[in-house]
C-alpha atoms as a PDB file:
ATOM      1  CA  UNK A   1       4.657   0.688 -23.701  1.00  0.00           C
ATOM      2  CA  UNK A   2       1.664  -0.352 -21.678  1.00  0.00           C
ATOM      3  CA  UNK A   3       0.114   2.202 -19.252  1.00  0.00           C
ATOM      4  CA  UNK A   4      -1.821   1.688 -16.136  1.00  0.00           C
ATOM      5  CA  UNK A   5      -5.746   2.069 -16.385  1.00  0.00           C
ATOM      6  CA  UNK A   6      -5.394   4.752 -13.514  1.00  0.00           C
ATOM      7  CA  UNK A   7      -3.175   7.273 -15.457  1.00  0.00           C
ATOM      8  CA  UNK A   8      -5.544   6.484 -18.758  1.00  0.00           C
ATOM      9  CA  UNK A   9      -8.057   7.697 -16.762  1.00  0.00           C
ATOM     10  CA  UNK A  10      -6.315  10.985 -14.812  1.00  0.00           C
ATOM     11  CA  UNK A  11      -5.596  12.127 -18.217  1.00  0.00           C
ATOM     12  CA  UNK A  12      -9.492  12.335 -19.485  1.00  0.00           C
ATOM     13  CA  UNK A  13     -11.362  14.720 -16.912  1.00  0.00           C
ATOM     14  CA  UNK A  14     -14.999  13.003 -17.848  1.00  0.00           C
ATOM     15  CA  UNK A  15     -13.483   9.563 -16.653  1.00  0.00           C
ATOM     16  CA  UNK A  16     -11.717  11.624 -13.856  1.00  0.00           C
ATOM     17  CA  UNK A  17     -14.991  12.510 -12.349  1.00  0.00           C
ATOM     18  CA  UNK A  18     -16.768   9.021 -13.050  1.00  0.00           C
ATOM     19  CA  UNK A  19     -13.996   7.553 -10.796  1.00  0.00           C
ATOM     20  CA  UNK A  20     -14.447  10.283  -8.376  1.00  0.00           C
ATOM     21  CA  UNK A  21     -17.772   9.799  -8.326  1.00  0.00           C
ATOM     22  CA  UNK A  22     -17.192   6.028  -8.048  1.00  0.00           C
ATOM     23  CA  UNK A  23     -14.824   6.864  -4.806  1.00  0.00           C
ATOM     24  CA  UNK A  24     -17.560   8.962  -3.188  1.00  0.00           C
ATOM     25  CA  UNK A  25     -20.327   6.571  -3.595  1.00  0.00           C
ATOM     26  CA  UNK A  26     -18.115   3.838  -2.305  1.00  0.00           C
ATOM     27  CA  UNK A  27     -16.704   5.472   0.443  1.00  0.00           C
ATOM     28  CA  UNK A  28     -20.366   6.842   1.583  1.00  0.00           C
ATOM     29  CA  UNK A  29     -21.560   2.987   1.316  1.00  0.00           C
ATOM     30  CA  UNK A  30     -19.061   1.250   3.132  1.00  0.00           C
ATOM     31  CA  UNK A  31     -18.409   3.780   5.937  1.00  0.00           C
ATOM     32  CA  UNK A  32     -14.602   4.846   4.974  1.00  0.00           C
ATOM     33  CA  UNK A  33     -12.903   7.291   3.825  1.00  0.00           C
ATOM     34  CA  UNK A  34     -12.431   8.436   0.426  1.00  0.00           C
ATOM     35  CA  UNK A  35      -8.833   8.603   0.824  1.00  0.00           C
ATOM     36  CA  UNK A  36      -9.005   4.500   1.929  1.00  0.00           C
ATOM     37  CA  UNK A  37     -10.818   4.118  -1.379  1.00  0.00           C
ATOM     38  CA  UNK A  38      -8.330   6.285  -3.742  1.00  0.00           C
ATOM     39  CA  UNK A  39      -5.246   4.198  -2.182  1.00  0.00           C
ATOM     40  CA  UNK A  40      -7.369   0.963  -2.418  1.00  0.00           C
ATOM     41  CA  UNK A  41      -7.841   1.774  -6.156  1.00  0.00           C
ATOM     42  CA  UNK A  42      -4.448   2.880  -6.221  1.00  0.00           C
ATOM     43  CA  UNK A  43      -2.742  -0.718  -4.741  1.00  0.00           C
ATOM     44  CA  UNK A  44      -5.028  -3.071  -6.693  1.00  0.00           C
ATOM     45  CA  UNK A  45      -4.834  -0.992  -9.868  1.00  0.00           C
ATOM     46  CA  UNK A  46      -8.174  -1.001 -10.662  1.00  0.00           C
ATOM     47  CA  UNK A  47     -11.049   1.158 -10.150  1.00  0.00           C
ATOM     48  CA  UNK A  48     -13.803  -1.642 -10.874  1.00  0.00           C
ATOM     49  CA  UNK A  49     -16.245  -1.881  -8.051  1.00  0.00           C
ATOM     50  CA  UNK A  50     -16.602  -5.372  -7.337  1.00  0.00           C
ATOM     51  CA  UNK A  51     -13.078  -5.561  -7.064  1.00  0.00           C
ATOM     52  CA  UNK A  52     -12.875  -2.305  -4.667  1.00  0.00           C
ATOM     53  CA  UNK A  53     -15.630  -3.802  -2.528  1.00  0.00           C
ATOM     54  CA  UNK A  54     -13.827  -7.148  -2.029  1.00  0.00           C
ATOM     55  CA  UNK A  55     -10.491  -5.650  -0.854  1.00  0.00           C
ATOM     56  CA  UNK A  56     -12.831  -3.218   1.720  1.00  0.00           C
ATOM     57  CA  UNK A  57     -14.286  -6.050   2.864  1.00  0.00           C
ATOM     58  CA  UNK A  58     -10.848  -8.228   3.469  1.00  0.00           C
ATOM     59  CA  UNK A  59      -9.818  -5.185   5.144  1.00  0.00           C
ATOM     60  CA  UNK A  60     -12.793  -4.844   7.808  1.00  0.00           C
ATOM     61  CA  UNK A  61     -12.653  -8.557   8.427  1.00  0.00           C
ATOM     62  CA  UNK A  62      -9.297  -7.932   9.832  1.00  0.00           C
ATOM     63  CA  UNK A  63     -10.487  -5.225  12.160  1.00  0.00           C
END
């Protein structure tokens, strides 16, 4: 059964608050919301940062 890298990572608190502390630092960079980051991360399915920033970046081109 292959599981998502997301609920890998809810179920260990130390990576829990590395990706919260990933979602903060993003958020606080690009000017959004950490809730726009979490469902970002959450509809890609991947917390990796270059892949977050892209996707922010599509999105504020479209503004």
């Amino acid at each position: 059964m292959v599981q998502s890298k997301t609920k890998t990572e809810a179920a260990d608190p130390s990576v829990a608050a590395q990706v919260e502390e990933e979602v903060a630092y993003l958020s606080k960079r690009h000017r959004v919301s950490p809730a726009i980051v979490r469902e970002i991360i959450r509809r890609i399915g991947t917390s990796e940062r270059s892949a977050v920033e892209r996707e922010i970046r599509k999105g504020m081109a479209r503004r």
